[in-house]
PDB file of N, CA and C in Angstrom:
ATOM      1  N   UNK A   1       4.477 -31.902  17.092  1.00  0.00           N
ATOM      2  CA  UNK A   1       3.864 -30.623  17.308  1.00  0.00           C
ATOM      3  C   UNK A   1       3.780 -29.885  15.964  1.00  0.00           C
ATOM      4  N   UNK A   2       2.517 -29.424  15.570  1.00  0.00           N
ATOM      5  CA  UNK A   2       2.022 -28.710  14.477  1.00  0.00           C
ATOM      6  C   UNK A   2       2.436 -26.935  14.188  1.00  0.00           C
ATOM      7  N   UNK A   3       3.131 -26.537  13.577  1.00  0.00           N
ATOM      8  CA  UNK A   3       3.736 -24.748  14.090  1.00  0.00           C
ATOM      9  C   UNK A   3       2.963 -24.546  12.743  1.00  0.00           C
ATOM     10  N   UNK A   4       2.212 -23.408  12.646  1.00  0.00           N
ATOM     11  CA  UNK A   4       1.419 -22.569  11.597  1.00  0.00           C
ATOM     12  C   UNK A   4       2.588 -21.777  10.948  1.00  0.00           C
ATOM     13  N   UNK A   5       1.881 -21.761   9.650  1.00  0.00           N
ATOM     14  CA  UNK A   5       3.005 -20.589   8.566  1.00  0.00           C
ATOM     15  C   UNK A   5       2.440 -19.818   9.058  1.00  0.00           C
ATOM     16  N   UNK A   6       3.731 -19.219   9.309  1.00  0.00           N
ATOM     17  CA  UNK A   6       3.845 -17.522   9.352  1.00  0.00           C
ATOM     18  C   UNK A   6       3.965 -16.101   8.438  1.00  0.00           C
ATOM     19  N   UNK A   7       4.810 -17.222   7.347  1.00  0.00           N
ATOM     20  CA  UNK A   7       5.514 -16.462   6.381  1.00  0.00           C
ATOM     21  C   UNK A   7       4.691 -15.476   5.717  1.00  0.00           C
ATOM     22  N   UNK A   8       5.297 -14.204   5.338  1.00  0.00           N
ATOM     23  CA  UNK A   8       3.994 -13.285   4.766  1.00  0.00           C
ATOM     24  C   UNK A   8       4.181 -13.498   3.162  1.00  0.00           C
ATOM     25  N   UNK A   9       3.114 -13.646   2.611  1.00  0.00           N
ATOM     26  CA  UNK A   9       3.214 -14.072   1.114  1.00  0.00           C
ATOM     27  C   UNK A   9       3.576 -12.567   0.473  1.00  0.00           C
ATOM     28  N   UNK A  10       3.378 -11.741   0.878  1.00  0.00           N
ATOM     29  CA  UNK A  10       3.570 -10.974  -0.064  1.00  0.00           C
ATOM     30  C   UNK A  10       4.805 -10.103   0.749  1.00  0.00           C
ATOM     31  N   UNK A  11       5.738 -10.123   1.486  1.00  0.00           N
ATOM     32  CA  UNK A  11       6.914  -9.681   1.761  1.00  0.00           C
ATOM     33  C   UNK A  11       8.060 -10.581   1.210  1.00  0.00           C
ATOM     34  N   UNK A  12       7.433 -12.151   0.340  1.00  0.00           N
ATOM     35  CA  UNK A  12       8.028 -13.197   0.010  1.00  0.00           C
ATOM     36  C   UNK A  12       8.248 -12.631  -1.245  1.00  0.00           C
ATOM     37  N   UNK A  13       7.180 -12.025  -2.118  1.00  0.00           N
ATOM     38  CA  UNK A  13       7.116 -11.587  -3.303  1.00  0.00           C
ATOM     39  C   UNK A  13       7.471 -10.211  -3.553  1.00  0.00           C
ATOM     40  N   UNK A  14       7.266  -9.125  -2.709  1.00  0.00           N
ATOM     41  CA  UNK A  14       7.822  -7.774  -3.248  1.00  0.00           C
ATOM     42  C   UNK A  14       8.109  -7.710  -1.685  1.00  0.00           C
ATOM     43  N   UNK A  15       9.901  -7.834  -1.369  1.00  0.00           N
ATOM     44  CA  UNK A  15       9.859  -7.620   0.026  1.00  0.00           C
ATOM     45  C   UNK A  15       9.910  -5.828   0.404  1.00  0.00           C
ATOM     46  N   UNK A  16      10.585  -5.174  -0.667  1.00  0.00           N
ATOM     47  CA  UNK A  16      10.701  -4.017  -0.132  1.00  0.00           C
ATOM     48  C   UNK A  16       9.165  -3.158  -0.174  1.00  0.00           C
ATOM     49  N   UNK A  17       8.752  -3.531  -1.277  1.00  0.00           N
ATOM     50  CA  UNK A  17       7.113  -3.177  -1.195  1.00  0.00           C
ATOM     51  C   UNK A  17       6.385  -3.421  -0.579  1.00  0.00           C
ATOM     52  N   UNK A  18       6.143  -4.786   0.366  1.00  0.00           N
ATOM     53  CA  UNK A  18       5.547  -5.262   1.274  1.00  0.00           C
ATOM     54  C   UNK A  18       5.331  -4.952   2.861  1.00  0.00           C
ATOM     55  N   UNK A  19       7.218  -4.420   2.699  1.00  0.00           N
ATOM     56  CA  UNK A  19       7.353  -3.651   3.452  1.00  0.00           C
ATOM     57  C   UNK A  19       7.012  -2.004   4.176  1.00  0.00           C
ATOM     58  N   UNK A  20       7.390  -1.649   2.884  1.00  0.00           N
ATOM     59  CA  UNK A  20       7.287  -0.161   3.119  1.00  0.00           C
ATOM     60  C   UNK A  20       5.327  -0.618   3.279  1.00  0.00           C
ATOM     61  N   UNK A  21       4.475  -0.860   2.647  1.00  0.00           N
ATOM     62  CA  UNK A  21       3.135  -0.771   2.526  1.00  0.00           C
ATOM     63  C   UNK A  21       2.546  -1.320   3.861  1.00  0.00           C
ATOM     64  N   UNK A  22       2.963  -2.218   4.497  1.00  0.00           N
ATOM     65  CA  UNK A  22       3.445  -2.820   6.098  1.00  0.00           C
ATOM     66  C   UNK A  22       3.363  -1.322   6.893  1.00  0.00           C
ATOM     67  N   UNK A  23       4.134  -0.800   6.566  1.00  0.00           N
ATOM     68  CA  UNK A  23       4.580   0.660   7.928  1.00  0.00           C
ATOM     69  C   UNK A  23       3.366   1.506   7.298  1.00  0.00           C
ATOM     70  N   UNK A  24       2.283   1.423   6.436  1.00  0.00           N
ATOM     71  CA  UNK A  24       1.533   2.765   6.303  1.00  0.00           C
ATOM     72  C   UNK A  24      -0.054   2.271   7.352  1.00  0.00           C
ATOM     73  N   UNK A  25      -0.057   3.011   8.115  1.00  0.00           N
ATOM     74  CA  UNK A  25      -1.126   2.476   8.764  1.00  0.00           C
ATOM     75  C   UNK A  25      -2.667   2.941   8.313  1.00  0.00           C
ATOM     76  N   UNK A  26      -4.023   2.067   8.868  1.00  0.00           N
ATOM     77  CA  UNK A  26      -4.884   2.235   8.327  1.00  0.00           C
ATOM     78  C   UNK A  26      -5.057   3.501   8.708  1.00  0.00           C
ATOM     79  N   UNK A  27      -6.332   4.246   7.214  1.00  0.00           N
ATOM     80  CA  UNK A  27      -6.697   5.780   7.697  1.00  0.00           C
ATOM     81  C   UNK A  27      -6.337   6.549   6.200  1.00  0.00           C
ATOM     82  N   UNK A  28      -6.596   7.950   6.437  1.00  0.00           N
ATOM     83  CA  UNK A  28      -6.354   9.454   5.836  1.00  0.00           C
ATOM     84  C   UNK A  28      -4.507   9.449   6.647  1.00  0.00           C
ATOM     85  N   UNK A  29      -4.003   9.888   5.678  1.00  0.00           N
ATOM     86  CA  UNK A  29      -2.536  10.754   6.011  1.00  0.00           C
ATOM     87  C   UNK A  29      -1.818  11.824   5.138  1.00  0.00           C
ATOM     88  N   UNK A  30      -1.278  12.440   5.607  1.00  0.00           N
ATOM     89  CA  UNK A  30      -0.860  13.226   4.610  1.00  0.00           C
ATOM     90  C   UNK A  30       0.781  13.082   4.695  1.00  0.00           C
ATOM     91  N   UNK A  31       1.696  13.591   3.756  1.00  0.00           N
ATOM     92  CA  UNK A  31       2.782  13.395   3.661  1.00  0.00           C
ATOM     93  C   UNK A  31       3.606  13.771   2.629  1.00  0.00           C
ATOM     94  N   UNK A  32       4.813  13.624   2.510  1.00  0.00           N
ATOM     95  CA  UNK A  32       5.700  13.707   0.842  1.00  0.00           C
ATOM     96  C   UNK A  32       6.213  12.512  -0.134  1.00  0.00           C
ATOM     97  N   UNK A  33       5.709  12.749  -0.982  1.00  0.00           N
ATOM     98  CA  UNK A  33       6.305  11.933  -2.245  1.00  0.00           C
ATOM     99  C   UNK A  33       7.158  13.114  -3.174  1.00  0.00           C
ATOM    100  N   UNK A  34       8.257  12.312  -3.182  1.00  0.00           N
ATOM    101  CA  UNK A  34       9.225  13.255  -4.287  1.00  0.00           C
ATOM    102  C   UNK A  34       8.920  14.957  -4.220  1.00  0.00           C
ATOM    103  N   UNK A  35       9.584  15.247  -2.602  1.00  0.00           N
ATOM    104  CA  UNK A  35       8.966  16.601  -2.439  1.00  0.00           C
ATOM    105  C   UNK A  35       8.104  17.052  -2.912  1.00  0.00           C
ATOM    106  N   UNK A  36       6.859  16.864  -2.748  1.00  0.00           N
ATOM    107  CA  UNK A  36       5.710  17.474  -3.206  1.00  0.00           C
ATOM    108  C   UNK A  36       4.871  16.706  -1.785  1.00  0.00           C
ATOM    109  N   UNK A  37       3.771  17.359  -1.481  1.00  0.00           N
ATOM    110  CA  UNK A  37       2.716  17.239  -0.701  1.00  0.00           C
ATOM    111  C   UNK A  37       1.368  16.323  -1.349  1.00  0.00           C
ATOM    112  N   UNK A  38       1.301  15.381  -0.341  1.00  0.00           N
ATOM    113  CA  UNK A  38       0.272  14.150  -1.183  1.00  0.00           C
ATOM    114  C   UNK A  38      -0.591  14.175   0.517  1.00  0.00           C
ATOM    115  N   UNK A  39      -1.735  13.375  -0.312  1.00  0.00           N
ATOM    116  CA  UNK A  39      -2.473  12.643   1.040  1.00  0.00           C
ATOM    117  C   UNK A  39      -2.812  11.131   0.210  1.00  0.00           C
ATOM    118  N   UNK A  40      -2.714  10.087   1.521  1.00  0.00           N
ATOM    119  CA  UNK A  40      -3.133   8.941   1.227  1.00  0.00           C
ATOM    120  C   UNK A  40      -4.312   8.422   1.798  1.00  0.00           C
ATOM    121  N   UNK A  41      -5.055   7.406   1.419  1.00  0.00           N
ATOM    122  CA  UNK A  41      -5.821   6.826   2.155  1.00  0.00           C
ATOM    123  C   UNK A  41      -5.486   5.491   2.287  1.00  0.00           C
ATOM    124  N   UNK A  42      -5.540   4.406   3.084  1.00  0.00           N
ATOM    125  CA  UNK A  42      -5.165   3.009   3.639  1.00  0.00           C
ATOM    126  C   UNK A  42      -6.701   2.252   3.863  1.00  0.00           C
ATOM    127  N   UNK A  43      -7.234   1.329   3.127  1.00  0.00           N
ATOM    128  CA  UNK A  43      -7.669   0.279   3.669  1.00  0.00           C
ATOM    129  C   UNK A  43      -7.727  -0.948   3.790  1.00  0.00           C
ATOM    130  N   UNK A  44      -7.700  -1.578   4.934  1.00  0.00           N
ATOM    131  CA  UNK A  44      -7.327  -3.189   4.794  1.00  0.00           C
ATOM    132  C   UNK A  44      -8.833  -3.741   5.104  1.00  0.00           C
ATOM    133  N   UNK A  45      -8.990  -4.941   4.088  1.00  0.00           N
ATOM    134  CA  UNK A  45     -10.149  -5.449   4.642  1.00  0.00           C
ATOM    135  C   UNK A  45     -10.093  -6.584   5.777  1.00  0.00           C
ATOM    136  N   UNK A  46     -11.195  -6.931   6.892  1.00  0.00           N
ATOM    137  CA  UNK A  46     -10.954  -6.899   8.090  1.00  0.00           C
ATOM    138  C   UNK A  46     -10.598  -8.776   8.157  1.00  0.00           C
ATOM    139  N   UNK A  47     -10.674  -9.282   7.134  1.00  0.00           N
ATOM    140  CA  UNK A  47      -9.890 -10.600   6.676  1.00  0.00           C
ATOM    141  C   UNK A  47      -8.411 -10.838   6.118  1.00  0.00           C
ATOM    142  N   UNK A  48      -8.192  -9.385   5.643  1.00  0.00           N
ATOM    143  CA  UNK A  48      -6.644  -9.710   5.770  1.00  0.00           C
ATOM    144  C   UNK A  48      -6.417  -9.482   3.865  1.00  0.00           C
ATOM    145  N   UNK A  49      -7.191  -9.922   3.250  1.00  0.00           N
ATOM    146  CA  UNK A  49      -7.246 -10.109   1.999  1.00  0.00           C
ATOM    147  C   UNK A  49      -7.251  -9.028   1.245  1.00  0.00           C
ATOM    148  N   UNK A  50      -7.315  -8.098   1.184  1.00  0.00           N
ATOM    149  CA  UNK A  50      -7.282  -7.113   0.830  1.00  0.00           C
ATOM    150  C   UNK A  50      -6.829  -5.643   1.067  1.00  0.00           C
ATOM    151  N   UNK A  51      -6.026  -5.132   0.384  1.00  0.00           N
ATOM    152  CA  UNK A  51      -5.506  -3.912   0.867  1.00  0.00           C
ATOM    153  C   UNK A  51      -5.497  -2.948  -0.489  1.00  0.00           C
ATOM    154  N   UNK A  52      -6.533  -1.625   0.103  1.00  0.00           N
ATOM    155  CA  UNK A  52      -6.861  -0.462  -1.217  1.00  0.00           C
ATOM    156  C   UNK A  52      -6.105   0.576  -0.712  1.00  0.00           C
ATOM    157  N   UNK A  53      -5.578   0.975  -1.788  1.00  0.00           N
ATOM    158  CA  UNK A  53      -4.864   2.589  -1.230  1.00  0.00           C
ATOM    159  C   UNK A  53      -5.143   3.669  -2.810  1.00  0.00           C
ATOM    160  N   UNK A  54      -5.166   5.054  -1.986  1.00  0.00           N
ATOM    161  CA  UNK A  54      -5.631   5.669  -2.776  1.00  0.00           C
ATOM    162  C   UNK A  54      -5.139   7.111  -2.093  1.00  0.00           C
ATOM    163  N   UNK A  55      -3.918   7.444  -3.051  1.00  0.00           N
ATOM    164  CA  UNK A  55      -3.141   8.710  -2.950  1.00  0.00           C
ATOM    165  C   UNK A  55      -3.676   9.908  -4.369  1.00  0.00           C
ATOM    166  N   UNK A  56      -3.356  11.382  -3.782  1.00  0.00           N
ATOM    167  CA  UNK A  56      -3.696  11.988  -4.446  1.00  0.00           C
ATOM    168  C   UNK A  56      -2.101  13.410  -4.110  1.00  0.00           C
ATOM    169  N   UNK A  57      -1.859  14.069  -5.297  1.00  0.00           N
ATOM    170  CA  UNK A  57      -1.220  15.265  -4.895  1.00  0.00           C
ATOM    171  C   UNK A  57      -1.761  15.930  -4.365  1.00  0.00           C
ATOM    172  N   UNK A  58      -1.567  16.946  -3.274  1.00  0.00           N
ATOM    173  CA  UNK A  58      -2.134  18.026  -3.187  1.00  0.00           C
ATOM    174  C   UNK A  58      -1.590  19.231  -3.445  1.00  0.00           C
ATOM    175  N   UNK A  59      -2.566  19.663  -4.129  1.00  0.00           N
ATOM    176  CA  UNK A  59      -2.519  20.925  -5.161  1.00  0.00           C
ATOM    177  C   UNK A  59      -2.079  20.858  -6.877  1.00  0.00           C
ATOM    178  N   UNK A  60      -2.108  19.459  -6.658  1.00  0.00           N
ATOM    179  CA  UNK A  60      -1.586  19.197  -8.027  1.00  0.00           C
ATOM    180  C   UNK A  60      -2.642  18.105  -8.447  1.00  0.00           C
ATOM    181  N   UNK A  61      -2.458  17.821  -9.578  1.00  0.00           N
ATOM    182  CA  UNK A  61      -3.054  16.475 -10.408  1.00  0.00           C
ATOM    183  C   UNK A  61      -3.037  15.120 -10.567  1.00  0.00           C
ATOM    184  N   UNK A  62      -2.111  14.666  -9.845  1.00  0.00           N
ATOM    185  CA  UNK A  62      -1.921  13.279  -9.905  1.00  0.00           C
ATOM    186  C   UNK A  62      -2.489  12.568  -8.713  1.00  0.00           C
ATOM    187  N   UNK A  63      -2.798  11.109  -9.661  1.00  0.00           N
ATOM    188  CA  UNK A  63      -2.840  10.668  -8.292  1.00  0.00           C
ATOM    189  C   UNK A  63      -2.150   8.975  -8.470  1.00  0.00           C
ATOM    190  N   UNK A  64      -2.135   8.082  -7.614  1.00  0.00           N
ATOM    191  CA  UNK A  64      -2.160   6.488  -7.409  1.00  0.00           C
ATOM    192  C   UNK A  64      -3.009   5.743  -6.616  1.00  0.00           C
ATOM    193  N   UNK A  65      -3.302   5.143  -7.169  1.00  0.00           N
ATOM    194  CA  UNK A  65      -4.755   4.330  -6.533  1.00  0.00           C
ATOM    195  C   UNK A  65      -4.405   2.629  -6.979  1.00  0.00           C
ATOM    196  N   UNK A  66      -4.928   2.011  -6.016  1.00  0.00           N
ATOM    197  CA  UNK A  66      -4.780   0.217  -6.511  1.00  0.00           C
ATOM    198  C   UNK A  66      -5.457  -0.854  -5.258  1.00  0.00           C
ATOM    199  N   UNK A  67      -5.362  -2.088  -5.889  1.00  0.00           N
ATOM    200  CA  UNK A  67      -5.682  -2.974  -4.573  1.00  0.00           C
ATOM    201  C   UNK A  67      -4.726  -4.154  -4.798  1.00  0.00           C
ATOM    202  N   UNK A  68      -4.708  -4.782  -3.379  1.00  0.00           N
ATOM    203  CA  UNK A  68      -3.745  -5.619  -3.897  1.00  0.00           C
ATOM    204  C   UNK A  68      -4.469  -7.248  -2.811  1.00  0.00           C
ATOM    205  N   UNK A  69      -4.463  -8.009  -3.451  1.00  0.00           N
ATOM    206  CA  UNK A  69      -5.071  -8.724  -3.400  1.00  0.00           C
ATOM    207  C   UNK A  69      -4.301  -9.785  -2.479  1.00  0.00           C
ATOM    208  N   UNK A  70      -4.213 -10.130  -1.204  1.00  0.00           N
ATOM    209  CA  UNK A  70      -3.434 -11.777  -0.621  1.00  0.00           C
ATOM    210  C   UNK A  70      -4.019 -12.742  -0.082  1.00  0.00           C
ATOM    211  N   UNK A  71      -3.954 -13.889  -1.318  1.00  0.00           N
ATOM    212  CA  UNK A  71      -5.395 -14.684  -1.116  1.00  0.00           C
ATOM    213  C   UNK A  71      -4.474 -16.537  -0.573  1.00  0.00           C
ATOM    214  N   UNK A  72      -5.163 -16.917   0.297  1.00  0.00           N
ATOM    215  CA  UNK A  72      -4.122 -18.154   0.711  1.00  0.00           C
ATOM    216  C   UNK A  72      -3.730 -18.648  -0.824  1.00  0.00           C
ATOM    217  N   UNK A  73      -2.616 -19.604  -0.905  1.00  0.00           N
ATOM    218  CA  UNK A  73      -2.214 -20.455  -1.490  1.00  0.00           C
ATOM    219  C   UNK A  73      -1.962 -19.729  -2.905  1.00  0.00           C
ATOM    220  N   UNK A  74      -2.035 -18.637  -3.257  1.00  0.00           N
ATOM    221  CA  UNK A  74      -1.756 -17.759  -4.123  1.00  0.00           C
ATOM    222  C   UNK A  74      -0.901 -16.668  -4.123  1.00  0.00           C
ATOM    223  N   UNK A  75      -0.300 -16.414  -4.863  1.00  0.00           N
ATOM    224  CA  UNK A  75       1.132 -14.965  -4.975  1.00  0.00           C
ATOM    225  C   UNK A  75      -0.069 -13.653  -4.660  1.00  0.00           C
ATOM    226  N   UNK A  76       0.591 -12.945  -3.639  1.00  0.00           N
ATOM    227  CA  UNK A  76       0.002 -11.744  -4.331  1.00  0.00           C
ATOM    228  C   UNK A  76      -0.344 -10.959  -5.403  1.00  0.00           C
ATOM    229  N   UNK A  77      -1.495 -10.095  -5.533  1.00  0.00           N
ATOM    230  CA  UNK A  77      -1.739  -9.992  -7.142  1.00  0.00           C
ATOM    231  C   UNK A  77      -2.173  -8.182  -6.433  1.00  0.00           C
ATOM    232  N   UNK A  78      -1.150  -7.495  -7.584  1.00  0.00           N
ATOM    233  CA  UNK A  78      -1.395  -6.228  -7.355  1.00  0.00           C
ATOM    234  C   UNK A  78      -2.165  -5.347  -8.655  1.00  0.00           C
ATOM    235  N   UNK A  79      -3.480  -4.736  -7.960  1.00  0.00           N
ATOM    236  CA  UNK A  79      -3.858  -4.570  -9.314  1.00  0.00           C
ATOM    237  C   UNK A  79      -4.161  -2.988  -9.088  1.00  0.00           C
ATOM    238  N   UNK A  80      -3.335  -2.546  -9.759  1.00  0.00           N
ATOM    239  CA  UNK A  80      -3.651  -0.682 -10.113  1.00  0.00           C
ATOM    240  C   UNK A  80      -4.555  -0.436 -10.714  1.00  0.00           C
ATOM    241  N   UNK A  81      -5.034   1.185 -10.378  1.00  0.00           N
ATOM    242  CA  UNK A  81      -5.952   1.463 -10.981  1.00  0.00           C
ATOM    243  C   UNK A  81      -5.862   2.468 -12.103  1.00  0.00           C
ATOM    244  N   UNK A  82      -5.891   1.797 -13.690  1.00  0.00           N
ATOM    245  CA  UNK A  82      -5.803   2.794 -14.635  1.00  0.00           C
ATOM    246  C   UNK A  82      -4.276   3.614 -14.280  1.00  0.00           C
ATOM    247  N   UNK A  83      -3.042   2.518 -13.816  1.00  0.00           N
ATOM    248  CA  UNK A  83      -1.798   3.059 -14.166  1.00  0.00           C
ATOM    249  C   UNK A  83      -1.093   2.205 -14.052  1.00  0.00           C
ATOM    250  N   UNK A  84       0.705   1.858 -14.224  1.00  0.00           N
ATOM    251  CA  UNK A  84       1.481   1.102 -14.184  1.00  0.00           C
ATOM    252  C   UNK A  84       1.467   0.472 -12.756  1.00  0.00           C
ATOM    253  N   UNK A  85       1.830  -1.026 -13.239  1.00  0.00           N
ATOM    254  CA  UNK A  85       2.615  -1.105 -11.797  1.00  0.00           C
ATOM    255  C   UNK A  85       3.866  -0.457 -10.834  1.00  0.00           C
ATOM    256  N   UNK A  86       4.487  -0.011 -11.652  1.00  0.00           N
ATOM    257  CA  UNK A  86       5.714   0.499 -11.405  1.00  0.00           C
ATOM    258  C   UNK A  86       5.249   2.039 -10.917  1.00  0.00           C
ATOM    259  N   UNK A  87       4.524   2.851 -11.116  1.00  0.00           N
ATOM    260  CA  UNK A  87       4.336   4.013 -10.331  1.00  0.00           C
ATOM    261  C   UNK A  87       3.600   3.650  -8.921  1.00  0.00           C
ATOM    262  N   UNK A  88       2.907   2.673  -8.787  1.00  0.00           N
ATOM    263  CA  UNK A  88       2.448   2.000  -7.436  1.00  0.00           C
ATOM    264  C   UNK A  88       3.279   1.764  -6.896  1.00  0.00           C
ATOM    265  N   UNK A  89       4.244   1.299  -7.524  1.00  0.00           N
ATOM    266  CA  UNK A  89       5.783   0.373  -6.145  1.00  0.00           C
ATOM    267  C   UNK A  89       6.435   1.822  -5.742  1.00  0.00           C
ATOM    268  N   UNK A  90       6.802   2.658  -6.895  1.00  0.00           N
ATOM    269  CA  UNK A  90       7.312   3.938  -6.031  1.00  0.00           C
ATOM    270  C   UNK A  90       6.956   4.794  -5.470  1.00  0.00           C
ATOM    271  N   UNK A  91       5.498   4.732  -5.743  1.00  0.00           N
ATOM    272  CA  UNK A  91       4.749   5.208  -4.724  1.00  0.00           C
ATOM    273  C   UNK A  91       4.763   5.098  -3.398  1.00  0.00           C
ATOM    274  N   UNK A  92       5.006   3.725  -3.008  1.00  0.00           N
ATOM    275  CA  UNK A  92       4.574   2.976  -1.427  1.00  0.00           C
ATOM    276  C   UNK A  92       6.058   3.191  -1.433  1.00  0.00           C
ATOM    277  N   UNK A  93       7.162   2.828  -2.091  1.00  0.00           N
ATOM    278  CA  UNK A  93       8.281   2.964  -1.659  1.00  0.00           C
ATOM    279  C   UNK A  93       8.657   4.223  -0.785  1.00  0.00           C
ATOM    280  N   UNK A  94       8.279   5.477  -1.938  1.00  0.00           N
ATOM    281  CA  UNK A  94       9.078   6.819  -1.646  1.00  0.00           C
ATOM    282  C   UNK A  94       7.803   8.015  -0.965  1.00  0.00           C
ATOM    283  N   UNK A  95       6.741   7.189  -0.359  1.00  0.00           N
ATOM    284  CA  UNK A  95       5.738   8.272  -0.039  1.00  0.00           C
ATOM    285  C   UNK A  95       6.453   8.108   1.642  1.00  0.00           C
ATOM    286  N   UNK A  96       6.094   9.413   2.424  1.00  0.00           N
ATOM    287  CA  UNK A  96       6.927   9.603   4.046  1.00  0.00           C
ATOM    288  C   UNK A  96       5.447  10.270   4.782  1.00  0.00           C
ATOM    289  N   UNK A  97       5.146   9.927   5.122  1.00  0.00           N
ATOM    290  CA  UNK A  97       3.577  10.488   6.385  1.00  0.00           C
ATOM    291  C   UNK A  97       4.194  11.610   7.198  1.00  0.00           C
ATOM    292  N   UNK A  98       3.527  12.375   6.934  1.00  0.00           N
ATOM    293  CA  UNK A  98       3.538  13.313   8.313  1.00  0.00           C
ATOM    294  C   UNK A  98       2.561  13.696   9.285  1.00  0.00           C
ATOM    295  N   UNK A  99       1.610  13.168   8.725  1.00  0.00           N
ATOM    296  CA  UNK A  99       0.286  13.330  10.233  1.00  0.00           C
ATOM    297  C   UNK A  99      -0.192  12.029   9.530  1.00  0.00           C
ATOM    298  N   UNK A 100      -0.938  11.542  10.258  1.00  0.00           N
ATOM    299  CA  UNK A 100      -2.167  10.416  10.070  1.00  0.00           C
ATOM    300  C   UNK A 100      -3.553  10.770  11.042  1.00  0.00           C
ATOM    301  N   UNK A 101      -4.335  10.405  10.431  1.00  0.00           N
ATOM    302  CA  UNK A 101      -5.695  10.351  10.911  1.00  0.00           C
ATOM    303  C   UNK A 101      -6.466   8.897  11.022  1.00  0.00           C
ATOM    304  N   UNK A 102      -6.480   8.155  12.076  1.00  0.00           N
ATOM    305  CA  UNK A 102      -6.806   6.427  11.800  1.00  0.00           C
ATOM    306  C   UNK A 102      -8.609   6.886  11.718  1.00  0.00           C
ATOM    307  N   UNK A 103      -9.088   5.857  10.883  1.00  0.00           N
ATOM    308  CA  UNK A 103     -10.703   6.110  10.243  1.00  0.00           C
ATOM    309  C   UNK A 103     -10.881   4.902  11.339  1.00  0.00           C
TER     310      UNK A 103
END
């Protein structure tokens, strides 16, 4: 008997990132990062392969934006936009929703 992988490639590779980015559902949300007030946006493309997110402060200036790429037989590949990787991971790590809006 034949059993399909299950395994998620990219909870294999950044599990706590994979994770936390796992619990943000598709859509507009708003929420806190490092006490301050942000909104995010979530999209997954409808193959699985792709996931864009694109946070902004509100009332303030910053923002995080990226895609991250999970393509069979390949590591995940996370690619920011015009910033570190490392402000992306704490981003998804330490951002908390408080309303969502699913698109």
């Amino acid at each position: 008997m034949m059993m399909s992988d299950t395994r998620d490639p990219l909870a294999d590779e950044f599990p706590e990132f994979g994770h936390a980015l796992a619990r943000l559902p598709d859509g507009y949300m708003e929420g806190r990062f490092q006490g301050r007030p942000w909104s995010a946006t979530v999209k997954r493309s409808a193959d699985g392969k792709r996931i864009w997110l694109y946070g902004e402060e509100l009332g303030g200036t910053d923002i995080v934006s990226f895609n991250l790429y999970v393509l069979s037989g390949a590591k995940p590949a996370l690619k920011p936009c015009e910033m570190s990787s490392s402000k992306v991971v704490d981003f998804v790590l330490g951002f908390r929703p408080t309303s969502v809006r699913r698109s």
